[in-house]
Protein backbone atom coordinates (compact mmCIF):
# COMPACT_ATOMS: atom_id res chain seq x y z
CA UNK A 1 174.24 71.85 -63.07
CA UNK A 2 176.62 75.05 -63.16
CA UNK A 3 176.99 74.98 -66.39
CA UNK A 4 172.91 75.47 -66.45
CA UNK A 5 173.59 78.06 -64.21
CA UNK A 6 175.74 79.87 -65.71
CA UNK A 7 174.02 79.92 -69.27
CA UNK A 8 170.80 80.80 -67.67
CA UNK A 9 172.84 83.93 -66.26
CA UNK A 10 174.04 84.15 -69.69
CA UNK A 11 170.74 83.83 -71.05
CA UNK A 12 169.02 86.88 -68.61
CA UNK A 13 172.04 89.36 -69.91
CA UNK A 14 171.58 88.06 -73.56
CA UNK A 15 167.24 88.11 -73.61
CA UNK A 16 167.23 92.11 -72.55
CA UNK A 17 168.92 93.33 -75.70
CA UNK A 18 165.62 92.27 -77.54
CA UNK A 19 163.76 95.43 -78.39
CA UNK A 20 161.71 94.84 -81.12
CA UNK A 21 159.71 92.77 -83.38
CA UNK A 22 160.64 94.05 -86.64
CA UNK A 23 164.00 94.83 -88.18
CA UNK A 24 163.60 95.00 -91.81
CA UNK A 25 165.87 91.74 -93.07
CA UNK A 26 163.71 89.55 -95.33
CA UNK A 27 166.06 86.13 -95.84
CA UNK A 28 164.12 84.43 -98.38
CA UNK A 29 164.42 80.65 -99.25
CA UNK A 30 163.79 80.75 -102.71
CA UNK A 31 166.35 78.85 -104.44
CA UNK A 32 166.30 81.19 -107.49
CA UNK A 33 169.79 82.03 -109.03
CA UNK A 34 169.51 85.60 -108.61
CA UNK A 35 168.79 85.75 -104.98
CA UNK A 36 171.96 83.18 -104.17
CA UNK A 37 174.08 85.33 -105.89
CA UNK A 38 172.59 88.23 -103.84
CA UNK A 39 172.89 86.01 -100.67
CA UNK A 40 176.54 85.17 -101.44
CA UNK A 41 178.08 88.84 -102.68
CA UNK A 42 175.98 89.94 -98.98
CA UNK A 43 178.17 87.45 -97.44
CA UNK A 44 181.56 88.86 -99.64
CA UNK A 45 180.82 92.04 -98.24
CA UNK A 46 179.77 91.03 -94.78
CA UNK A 47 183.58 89.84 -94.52
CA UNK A 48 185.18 93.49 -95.77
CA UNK A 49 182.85 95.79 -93.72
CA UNK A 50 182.33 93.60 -90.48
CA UNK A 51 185.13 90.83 -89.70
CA UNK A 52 183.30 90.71 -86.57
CA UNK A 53 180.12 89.28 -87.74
CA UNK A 54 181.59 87.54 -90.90
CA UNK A 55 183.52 85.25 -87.83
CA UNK A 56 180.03 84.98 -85.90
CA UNK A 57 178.43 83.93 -89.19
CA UNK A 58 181.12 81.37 -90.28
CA UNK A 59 180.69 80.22 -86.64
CA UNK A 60 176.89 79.35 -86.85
CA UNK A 61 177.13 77.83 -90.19
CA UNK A 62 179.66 75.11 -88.90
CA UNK A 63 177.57 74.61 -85.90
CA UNK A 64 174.59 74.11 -88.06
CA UNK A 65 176.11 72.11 -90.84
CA UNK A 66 177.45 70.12 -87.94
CA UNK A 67 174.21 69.21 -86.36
CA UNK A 68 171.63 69.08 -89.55
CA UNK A 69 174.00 67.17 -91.68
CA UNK A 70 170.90 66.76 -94.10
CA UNK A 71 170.08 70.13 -94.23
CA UNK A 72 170.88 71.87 -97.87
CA UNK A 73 173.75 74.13 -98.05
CA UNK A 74 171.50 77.01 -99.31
CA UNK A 75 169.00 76.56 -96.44
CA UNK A 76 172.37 76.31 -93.59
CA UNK A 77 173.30 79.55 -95.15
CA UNK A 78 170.65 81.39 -95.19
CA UNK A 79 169.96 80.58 -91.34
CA UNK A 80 172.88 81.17 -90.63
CA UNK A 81 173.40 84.93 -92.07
CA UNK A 82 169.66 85.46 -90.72
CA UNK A 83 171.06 84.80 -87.22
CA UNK A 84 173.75 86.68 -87.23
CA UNK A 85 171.74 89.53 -89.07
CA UNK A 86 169.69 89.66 -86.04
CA UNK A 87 172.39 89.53 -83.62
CA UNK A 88 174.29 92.27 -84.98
CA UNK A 89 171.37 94.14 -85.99
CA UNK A 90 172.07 98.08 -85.15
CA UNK A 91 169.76 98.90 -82.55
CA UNK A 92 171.35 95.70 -80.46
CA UNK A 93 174.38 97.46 -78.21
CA UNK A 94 176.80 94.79 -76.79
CA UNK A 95 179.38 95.32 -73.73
CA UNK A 96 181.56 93.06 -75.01
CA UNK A 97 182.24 90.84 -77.77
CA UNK A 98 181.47 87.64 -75.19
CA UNK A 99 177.85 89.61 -74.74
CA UNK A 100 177.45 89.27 -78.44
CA UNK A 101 178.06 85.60 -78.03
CA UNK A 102 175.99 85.03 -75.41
CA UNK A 103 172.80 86.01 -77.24
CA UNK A 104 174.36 84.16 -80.13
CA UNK A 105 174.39 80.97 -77.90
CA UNK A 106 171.02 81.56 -76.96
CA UNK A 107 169.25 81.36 -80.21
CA UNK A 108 171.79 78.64 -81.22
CA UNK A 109 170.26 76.25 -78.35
CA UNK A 110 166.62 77.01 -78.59
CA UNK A 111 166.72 77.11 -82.80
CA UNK A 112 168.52 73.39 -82.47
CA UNK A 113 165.99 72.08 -79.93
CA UNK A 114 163.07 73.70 -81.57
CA UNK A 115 163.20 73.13 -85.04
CA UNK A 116 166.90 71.76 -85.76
CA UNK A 117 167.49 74.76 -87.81
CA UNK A 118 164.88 73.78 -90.34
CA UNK A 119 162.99 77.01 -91.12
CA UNK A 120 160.40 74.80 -93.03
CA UNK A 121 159.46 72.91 -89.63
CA UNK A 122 155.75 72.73 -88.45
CA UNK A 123 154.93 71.47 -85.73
CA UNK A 124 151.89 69.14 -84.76
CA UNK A 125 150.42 72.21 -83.14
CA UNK A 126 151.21 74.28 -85.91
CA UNK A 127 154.02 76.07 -84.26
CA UNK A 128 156.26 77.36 -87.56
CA UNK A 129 159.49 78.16 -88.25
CA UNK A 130 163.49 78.03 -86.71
CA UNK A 131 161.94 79.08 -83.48
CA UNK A 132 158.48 77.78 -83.27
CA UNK A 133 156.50 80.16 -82.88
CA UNK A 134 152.94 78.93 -82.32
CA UNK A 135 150.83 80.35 -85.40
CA UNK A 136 147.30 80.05 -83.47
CA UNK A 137 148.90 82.12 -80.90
CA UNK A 138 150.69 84.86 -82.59
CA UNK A 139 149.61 85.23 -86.63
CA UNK A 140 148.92 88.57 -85.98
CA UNK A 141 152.14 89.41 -86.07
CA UNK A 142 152.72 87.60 -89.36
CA UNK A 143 151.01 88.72 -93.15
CA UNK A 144 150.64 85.05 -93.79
CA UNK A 145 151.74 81.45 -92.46
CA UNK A 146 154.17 81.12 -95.38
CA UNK A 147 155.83 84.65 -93.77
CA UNK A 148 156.08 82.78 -90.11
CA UNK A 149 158.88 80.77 -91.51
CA UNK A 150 161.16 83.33 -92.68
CA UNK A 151 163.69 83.30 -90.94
CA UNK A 152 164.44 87.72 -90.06
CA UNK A 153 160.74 87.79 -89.08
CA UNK A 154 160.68 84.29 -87.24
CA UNK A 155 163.42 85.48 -84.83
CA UNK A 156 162.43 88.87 -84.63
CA UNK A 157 158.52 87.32 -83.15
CA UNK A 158 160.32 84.31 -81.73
CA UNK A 159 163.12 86.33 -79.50
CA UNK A 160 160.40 89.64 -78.67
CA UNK A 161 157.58 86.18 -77.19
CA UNK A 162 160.79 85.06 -75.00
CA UNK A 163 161.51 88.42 -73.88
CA UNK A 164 157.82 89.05 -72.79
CA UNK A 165 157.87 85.62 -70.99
CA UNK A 166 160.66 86.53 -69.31
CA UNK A 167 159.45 89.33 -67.74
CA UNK A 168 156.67 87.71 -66.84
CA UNK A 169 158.64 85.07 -65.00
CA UNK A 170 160.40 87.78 -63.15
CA UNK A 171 163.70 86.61 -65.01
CA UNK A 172 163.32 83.16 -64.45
CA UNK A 173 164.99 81.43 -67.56
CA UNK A 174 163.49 78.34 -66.73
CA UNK A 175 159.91 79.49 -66.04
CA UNK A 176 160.01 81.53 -69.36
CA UNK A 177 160.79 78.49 -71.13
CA UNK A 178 158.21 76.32 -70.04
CA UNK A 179 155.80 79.23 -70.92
CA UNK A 180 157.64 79.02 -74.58
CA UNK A 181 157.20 75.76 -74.50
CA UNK A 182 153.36 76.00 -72.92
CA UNK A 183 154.02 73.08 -70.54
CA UNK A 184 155.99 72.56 -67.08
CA UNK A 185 159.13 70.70 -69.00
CA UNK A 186 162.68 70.19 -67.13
CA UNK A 187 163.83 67.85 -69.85
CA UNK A 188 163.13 70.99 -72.69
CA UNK A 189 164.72 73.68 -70.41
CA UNK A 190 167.54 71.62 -69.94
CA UNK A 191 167.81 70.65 -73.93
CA UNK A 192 167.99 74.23 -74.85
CA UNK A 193 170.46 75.27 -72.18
CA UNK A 194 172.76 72.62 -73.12
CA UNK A 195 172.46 73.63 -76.05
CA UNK A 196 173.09 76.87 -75.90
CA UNK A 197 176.24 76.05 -73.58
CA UNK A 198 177.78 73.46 -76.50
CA UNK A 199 177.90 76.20 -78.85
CA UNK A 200 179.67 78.60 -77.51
CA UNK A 201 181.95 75.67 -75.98
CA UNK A 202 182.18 74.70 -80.06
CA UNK A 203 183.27 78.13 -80.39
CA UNK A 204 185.90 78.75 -77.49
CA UNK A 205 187.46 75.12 -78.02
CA UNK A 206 187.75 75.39 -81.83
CA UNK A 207 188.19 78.83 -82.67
CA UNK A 208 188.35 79.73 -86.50
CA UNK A 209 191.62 79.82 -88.28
């Protein structure tokens, strides 16, 4: 229970950083030759001009390879540089580097509960996408289904519907989440929080070498 706590404290600092719905990174899943090679010399040079996210982005790959051990390597990778794309993104201003990892966290344990890090996933409800976002609800903020499960403009509608939930919970992590969720839930809420906390314990007990 204080663990639960203490991310959903987490969770409050980490949600308010969200600004925006658009941030102009497209991560495409085409399996093409030329956009791997693109994917992969962004990655080389993600490692020269930003240690800081290079480590954030090795981090969420291992988590993800870890818990979608039938996921392709292509699709872990691009998730995982989409994530940290949006994390680092410019207009997001951190305190700290354990700030950064709390948002990082966040979108680690709702992504896992929500769609296991599968940006192809639909739902039964037609939710789409790493975080589910329920098409129905929100296409107007998409060109196109197919564009609901890219993963840049997934997050960015995904993590600007939690913010506005949050508000209108008055903060309440666990209220916004069962409006996420569109149901009264404990069992979700709890999912994603635990989730979120054995990440970043993944990360603080096994730090990279």
């Amino acid at each position: 229970m204080q663990a639960i706590k203490i991310a959903a404290a987490l969770f409050i600092l980490a949600v308010f950083c969200i600004a925006a719905v658009e941030h102009g990174h497209c991560g495409s899943l085409s399996n093409d030759r030329d956009r791997q090679t693109e994917l992969r010399a962004e990655i080389r040079a993600m490692k020269d001009d930003n240690p800081d996210k290079y480590k954030d982005f090795q981090y969420a790959l291992r988590h993800i390879r870890r818990m979608n051990r039938k996921q392709e390597e292509w699709t872990s990778l691009v998730v995982a540089k989409a994530l940290v794309d949006h994390v680092h993104w410019e207009r997001y201003h951190f305190a700290s580097e354990e700030h950064r990892l709390n948002f990082l966290s966040v979108l680690m344990g709702i992504i896992r509960v929500e769609s296991g890090f599968n940006p192809a996933a639909v739902s039964n409800k037609n939710a789409r996408g790493l975080m589910q976002v329920h098409w129905p609800t929100w296409k107007r903020y998409f060109s196109s289904p197919e564009q609901a499960h890219d993963p840049d403009k997934n997050l960015s509608v995904g993590t600007g519907i939690l913010r506005l939930y949050m508000h209108q919970s008055n903060d309440n992590l666990r209220l916004a989440l069962y409006k996420y969720l569109g149901t009264r839930n404990d069992r979700y809420a709890d999912k994603v929080i635990e989730s979120a906390v054995a990440f970043k314990a993944s990360v603080l007990s096994n730090p990279l070498k």
